[in-house]
PDB file of N, CA and C in Angstrom:
ATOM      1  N   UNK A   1     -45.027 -29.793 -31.727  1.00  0.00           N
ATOM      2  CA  UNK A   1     -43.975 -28.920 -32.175  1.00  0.00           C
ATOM      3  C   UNK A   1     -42.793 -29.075 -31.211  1.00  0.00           C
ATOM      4  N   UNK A   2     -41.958 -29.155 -31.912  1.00  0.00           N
ATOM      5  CA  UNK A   2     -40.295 -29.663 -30.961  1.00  0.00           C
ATOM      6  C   UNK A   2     -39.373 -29.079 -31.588  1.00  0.00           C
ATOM      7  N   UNK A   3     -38.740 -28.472 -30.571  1.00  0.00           N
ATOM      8  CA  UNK A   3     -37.713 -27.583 -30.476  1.00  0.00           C
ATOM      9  C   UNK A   3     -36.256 -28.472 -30.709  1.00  0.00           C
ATOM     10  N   UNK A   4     -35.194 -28.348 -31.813  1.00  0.00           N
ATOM     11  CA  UNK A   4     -34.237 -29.027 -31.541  1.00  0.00           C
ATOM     12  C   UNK A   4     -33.009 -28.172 -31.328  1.00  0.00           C
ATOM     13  N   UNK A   5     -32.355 -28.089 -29.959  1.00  0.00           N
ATOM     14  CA  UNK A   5     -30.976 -27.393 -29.780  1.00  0.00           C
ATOM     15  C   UNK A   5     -29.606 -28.380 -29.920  1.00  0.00           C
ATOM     16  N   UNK A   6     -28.984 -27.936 -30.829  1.00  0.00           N
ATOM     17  CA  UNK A   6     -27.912 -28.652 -31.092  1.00  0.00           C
ATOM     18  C   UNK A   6     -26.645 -27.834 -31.156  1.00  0.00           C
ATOM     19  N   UNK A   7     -25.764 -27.882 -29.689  1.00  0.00           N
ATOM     20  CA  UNK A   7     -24.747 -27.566 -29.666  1.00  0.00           C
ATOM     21  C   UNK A   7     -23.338 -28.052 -29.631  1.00  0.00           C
ATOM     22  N   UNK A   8     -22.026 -27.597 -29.268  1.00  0.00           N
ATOM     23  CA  UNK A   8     -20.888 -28.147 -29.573  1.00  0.00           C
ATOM     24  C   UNK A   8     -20.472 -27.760 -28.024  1.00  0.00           C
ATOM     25  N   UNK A   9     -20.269 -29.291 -27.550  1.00  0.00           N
ATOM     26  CA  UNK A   9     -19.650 -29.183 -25.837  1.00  0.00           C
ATOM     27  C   UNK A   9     -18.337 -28.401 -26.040  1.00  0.00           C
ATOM     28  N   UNK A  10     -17.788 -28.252 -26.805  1.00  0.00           N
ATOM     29  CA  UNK A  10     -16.178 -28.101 -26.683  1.00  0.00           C
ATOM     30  C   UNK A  10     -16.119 -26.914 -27.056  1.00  0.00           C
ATOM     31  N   UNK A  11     -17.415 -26.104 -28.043  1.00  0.00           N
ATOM     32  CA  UNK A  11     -16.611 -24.546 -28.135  1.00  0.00           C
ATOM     33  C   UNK A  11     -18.032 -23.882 -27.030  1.00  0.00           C
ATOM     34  N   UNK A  12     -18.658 -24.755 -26.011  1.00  0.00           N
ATOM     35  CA  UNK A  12     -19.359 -24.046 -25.223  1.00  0.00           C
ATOM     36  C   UNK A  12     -17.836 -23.906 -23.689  1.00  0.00           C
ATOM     37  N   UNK A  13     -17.346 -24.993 -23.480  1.00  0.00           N
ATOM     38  CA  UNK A  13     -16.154 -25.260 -23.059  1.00  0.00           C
ATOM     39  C   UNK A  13     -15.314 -23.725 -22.741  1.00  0.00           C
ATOM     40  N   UNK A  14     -14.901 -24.443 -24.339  1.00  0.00           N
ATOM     41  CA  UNK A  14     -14.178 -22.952 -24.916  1.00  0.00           C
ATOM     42  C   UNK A  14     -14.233 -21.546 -24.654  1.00  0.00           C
ATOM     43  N   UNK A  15     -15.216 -21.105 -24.651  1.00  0.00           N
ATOM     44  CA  UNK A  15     -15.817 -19.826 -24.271  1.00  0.00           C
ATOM     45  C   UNK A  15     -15.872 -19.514 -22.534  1.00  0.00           C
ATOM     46  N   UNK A  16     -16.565 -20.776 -22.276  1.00  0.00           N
ATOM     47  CA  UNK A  16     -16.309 -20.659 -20.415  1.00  0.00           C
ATOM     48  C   UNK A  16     -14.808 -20.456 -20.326  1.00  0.00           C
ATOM     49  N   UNK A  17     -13.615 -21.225 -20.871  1.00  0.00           N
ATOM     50  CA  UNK A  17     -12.379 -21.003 -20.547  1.00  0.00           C
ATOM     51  C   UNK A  17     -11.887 -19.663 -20.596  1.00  0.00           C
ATOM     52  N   UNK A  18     -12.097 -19.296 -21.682  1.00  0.00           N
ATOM     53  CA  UNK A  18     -11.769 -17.890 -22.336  1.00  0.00           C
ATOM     54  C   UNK A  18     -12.329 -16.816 -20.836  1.00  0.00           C
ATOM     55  N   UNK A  19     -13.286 -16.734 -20.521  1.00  0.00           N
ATOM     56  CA  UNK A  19     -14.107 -15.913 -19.604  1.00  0.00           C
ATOM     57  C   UNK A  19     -13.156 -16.022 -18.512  1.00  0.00           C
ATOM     58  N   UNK A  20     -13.323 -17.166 -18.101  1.00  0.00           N
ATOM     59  CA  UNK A  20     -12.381 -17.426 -16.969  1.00  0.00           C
ATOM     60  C   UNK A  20     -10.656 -16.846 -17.197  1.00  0.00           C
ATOM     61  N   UNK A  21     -10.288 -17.161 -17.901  1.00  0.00           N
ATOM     62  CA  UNK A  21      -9.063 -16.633 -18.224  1.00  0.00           C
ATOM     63  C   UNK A  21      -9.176 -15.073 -18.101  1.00  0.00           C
ATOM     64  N   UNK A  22     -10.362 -14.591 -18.821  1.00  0.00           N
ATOM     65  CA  UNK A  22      -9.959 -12.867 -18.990  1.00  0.00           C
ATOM     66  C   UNK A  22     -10.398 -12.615 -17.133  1.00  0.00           C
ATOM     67  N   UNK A  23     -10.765 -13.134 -16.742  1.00  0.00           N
ATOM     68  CA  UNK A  23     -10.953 -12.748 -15.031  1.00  0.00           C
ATOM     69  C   UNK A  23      -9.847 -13.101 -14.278  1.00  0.00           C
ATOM     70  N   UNK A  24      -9.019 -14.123 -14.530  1.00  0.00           N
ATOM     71  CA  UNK A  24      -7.935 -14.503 -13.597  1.00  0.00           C
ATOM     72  C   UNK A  24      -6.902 -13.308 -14.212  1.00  0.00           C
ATOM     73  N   UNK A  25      -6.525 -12.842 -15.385  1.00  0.00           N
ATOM     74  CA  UNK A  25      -6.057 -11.595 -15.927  1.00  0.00           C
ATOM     75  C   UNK A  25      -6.110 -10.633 -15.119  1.00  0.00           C
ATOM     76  N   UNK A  26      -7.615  -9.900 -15.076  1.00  0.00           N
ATOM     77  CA  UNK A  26      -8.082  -8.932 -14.241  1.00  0.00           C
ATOM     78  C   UNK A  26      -7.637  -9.056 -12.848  1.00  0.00           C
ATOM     79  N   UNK A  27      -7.583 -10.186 -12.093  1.00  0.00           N
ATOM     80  CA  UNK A  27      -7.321 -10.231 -10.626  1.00  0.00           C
ATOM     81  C   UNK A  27      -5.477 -10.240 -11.043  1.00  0.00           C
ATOM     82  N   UNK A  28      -4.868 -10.716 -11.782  1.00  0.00           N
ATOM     83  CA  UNK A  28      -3.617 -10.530 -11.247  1.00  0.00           C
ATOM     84  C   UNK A  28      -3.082  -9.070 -11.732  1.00  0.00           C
ATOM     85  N   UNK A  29      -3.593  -8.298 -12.482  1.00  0.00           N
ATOM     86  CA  UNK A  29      -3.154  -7.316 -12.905  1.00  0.00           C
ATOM     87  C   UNK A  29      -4.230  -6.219 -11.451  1.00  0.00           C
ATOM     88  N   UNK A  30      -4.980  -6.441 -10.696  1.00  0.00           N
ATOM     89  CA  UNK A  30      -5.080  -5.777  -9.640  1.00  0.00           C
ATOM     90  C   UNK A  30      -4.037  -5.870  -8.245  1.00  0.00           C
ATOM     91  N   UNK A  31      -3.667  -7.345  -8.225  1.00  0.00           N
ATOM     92  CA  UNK A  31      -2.718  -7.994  -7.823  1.00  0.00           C
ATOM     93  C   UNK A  31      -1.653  -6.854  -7.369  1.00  0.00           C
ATOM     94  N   UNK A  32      -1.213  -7.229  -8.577  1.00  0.00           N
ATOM     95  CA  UNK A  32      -0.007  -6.205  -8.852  1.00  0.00           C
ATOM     96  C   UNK A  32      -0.135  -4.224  -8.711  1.00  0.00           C
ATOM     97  N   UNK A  33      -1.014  -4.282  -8.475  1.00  0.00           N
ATOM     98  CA  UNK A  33      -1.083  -2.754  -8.316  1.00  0.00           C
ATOM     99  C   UNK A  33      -1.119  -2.837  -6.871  1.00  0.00           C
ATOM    100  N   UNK A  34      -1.851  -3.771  -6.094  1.00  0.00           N
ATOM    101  CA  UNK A  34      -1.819  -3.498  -4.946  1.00  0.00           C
ATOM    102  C   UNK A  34      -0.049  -3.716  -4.264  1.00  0.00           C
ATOM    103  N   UNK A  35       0.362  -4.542  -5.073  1.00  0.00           N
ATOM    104  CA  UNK A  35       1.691  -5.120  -4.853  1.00  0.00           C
ATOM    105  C   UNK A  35       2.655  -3.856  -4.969  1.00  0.00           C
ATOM    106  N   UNK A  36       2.314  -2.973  -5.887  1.00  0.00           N
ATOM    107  CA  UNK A  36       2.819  -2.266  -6.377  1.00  0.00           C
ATOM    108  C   UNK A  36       3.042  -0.512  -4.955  1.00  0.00           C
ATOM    109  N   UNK A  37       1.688  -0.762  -4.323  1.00  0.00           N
ATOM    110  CA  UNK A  37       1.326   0.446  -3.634  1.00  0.00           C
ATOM    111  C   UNK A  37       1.845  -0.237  -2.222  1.00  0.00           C
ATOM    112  N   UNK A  38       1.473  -1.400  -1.498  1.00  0.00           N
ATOM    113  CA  UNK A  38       2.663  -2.073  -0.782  1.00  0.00           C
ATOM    114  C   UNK A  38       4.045  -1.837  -0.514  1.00  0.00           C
ATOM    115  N   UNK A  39       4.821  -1.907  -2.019  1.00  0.00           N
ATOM    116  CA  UNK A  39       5.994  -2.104  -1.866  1.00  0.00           C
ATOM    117  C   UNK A  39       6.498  -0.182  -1.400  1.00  0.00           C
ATOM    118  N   UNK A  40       5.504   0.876  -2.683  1.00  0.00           N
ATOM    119  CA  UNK A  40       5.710   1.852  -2.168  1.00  0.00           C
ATOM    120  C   UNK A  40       5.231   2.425  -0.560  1.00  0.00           C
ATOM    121  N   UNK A  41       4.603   1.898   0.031  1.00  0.00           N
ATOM    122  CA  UNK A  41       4.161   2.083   1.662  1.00  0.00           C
ATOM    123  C   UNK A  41       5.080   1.427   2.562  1.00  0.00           C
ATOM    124  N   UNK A  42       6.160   0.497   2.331  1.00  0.00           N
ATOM    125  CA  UNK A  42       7.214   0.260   2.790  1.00  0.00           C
ATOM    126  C   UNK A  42       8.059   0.835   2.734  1.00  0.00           C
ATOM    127  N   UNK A  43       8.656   1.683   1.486  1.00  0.00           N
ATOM    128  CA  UNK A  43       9.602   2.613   1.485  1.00  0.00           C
ATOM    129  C   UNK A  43       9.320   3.964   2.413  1.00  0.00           C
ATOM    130  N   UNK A  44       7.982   4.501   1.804  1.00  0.00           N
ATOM    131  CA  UNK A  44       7.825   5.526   2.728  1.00  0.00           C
ATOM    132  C   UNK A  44       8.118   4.908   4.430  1.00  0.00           C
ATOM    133  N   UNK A  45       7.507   4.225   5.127  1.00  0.00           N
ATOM    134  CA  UNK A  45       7.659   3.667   6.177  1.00  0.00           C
ATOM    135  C   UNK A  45       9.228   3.201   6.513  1.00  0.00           C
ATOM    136  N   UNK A  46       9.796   3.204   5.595  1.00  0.00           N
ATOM    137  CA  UNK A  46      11.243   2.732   5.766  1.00  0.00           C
ATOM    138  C   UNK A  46      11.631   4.608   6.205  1.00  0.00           C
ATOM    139  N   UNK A  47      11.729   5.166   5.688  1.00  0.00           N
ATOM    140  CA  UNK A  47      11.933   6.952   5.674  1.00  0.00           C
ATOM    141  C   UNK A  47      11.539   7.580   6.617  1.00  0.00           C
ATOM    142  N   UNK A  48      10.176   7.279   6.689  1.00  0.00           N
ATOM    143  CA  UNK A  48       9.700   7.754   8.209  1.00  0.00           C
ATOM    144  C   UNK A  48      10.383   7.099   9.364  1.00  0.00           C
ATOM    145  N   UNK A  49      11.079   6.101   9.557  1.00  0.00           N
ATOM    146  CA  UNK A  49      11.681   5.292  10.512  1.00  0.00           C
ATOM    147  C   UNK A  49      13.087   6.022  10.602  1.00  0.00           C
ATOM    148  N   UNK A  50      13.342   6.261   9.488  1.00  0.00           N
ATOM    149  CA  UNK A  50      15.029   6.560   9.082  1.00  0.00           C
ATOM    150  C   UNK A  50      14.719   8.104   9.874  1.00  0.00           C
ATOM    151  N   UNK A  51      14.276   9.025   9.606  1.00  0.00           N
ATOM    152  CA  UNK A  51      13.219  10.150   9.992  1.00  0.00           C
ATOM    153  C   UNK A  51      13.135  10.218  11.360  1.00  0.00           C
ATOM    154  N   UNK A  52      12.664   9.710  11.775  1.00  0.00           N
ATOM    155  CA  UNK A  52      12.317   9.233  13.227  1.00  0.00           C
ATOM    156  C   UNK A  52      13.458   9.195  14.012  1.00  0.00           C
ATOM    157  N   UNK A  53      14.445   8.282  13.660  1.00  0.00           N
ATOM    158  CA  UNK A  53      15.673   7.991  14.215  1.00  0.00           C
ATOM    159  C   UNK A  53      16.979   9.123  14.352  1.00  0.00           C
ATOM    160  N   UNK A  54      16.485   9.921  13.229  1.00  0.00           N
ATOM    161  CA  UNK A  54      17.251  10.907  13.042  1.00  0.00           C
ATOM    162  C   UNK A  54      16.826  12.125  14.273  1.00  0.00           C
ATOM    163  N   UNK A  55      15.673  12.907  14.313  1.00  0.00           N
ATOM    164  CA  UNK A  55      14.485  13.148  15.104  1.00  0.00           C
ATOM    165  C   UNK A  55      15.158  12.939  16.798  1.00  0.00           C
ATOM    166  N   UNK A  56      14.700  11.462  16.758  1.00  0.00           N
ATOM    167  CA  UNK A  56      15.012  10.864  18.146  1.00  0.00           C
ATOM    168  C   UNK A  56      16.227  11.622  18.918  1.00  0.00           C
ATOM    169  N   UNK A  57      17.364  11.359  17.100  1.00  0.00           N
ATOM    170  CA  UNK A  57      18.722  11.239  17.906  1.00  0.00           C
ATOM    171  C   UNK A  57      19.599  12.735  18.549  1.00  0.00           C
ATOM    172  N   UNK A  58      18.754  13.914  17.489  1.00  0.00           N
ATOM    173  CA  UNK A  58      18.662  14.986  17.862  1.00  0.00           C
ATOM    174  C   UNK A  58      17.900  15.444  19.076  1.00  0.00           C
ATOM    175  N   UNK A  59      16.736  14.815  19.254  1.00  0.00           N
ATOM    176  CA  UNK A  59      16.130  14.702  21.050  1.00  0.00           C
ATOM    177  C   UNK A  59      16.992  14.637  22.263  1.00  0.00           C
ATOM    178  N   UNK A  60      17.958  13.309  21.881  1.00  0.00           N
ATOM    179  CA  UNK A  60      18.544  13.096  23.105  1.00  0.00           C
ATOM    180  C   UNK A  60      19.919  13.793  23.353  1.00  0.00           C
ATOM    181  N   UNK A  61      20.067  14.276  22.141  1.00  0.00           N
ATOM    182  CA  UNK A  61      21.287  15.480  21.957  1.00  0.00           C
ATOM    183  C   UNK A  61      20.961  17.016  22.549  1.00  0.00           C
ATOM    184  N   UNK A  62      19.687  17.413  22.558  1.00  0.00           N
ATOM    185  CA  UNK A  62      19.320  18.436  23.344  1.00  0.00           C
ATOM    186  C   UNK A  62      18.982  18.023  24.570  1.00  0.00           C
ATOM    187  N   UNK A  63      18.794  17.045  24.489  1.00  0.00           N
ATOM    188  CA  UNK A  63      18.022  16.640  26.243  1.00  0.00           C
ATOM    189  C   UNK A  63      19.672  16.598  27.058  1.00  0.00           C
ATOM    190  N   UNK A  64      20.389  15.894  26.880  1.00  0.00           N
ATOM    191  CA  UNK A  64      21.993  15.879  27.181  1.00  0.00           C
ATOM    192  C   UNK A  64      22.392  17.654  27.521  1.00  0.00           C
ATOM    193  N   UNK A  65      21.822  18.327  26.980  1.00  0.00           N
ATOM    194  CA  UNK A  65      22.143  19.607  26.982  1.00  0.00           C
ATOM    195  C   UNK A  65      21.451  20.781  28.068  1.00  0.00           C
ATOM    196  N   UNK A  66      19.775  19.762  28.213  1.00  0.00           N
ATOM    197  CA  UNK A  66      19.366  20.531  29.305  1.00  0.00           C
ATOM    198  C   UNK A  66      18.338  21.248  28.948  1.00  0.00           C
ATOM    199  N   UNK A  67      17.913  21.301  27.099  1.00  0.00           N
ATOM    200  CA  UNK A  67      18.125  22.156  26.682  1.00  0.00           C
ATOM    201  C   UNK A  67      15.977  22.270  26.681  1.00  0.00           C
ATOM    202  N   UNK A  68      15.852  23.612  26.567  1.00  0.00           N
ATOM    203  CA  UNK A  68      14.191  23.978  26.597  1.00  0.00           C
ATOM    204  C   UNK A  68      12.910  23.491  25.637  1.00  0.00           C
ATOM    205  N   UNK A  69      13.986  23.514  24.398  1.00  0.00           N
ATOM    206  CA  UNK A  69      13.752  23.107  23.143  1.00  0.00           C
ATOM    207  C   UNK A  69      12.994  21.973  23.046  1.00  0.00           C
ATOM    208  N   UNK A  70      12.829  20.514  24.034  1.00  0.00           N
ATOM    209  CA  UNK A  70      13.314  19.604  23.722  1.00  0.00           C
ATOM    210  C   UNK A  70      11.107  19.531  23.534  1.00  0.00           C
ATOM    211  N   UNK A  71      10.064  20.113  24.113  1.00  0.00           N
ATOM    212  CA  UNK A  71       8.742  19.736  23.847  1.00  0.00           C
ATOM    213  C   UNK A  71       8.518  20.332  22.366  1.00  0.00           C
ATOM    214  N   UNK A  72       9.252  21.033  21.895  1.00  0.00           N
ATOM    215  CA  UNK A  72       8.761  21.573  20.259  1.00  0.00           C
ATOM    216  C   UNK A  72       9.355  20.816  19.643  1.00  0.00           C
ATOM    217  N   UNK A  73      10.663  19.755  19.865  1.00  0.00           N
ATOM    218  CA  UNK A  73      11.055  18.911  18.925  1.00  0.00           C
ATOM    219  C   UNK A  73      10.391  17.827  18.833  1.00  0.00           C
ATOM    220  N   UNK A  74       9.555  17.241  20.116  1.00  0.00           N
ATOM    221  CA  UNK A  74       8.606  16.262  20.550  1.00  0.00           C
ATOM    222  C   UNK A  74       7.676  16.628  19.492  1.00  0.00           C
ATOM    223  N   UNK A  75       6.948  17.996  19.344  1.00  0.00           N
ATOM    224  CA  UNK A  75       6.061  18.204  19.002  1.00  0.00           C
ATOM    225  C   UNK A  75       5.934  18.016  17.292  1.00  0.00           C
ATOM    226  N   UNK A  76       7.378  18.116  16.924  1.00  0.00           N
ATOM    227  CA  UNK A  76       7.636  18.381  15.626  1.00  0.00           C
ATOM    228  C   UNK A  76       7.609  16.718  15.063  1.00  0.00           C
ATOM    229  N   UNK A  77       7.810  15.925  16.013  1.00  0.00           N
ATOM    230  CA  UNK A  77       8.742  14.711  15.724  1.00  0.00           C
ATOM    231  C   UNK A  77       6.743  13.806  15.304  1.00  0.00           C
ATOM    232  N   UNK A  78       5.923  14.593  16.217  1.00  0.00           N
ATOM    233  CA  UNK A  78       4.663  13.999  16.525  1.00  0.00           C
ATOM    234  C   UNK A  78       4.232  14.489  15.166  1.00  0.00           C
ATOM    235  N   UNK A  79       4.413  15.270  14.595  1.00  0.00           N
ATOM    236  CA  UNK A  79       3.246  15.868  13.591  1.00  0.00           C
ATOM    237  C   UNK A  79       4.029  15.433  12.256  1.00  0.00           C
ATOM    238  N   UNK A  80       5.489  14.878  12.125  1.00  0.00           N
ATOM    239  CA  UNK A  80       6.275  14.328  11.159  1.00  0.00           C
ATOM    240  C   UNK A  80       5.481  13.197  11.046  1.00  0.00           C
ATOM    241  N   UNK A  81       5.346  12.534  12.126  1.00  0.00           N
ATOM    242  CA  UNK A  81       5.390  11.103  11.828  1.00  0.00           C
ATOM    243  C   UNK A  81       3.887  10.833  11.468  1.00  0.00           C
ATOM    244  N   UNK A  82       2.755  11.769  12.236  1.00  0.00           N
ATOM    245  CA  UNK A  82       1.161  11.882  12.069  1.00  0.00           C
ATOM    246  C   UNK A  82       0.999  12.360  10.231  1.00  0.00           C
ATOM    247  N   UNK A  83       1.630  13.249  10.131  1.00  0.00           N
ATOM    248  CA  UNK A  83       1.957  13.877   8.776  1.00  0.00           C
ATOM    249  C   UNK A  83       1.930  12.927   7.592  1.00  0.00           C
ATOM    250  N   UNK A  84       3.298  11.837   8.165  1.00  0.00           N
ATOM    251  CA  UNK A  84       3.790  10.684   7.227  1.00  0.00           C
ATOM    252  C   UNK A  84       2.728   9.770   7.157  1.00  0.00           C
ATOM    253  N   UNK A  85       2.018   9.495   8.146  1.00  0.00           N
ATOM    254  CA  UNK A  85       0.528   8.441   8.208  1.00  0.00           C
ATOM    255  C   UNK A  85      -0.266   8.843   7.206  1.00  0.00           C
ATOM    256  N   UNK A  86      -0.428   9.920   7.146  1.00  0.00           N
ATOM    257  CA  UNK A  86      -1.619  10.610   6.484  1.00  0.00           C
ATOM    258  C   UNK A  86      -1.254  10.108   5.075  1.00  0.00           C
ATOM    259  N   UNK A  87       0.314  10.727   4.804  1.00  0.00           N
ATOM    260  CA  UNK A  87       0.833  10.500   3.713  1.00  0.00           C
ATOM    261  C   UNK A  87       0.569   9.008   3.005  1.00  0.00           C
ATOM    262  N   UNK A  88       0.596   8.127   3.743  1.00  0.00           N
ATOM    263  CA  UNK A  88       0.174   6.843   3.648  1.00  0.00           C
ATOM    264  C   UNK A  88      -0.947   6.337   3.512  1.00  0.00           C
ATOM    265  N   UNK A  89      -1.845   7.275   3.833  1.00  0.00           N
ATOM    266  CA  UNK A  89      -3.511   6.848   4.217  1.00  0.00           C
ATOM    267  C   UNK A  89      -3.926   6.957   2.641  1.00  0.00           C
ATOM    268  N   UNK A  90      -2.849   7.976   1.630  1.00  0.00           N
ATOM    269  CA  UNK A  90      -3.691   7.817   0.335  1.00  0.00           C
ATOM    270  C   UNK A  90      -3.434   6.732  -0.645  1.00  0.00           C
ATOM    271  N   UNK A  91      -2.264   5.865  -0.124  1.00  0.00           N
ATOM    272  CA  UNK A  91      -1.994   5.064  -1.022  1.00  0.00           C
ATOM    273  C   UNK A  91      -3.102   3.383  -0.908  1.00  0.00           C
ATOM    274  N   UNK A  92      -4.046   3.418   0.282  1.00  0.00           N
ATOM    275  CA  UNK A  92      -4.766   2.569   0.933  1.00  0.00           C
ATOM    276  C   UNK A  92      -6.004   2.275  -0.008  1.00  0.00           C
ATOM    277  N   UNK A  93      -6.212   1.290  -0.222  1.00  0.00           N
ATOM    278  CA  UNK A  93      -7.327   1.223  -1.208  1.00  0.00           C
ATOM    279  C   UNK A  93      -8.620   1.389  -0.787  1.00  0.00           C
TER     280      UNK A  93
END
């Protein structure tokens, strides 16, 4: 008793292509989301910098002054920027 399998190389082919295709799909459309959460973690990081600078520049404007203020603005400037991390930590996959 003998078994005869008779198939078609080209739509077995076919089908591997297809598979492959719907997976290279899947990876670039993850791609892009990560691309996507990137580009937004740069902006924030652009803000927090802008933030920072602003922060800073008010620091050295009280410090010029003498002024008492200047460890609660430290303190403020620390928990902005710890704050903004965090803020960032959810966009992380």
């Amino acid at each position: 008793m003998t078994i005869t399998i008779e198939t078609d190389l080209k739509e077995i082919l076919d089908k591997l292509d297809q598979k492959i295709d719907r997976q290279f799909a899947q990876v670039d459309r993850q791609f892009e989301k990560i691309d996507q959460k990137i580009d937004r973690m740069q902006e924030d990081i652009t803000k927090l910098q802008i933030g920072q600078a602003k922060i800073e520049g008010e620091i050295k404007a009280l410090d010029n002054k003498g002024s008492v203020i200047q460890p609660i603005i430290t303190g403020i400037t620390v928990a902005f920027v710890g704050g903004g991390l965090l803020a960032l930590y959810k966009y992380l996959p």
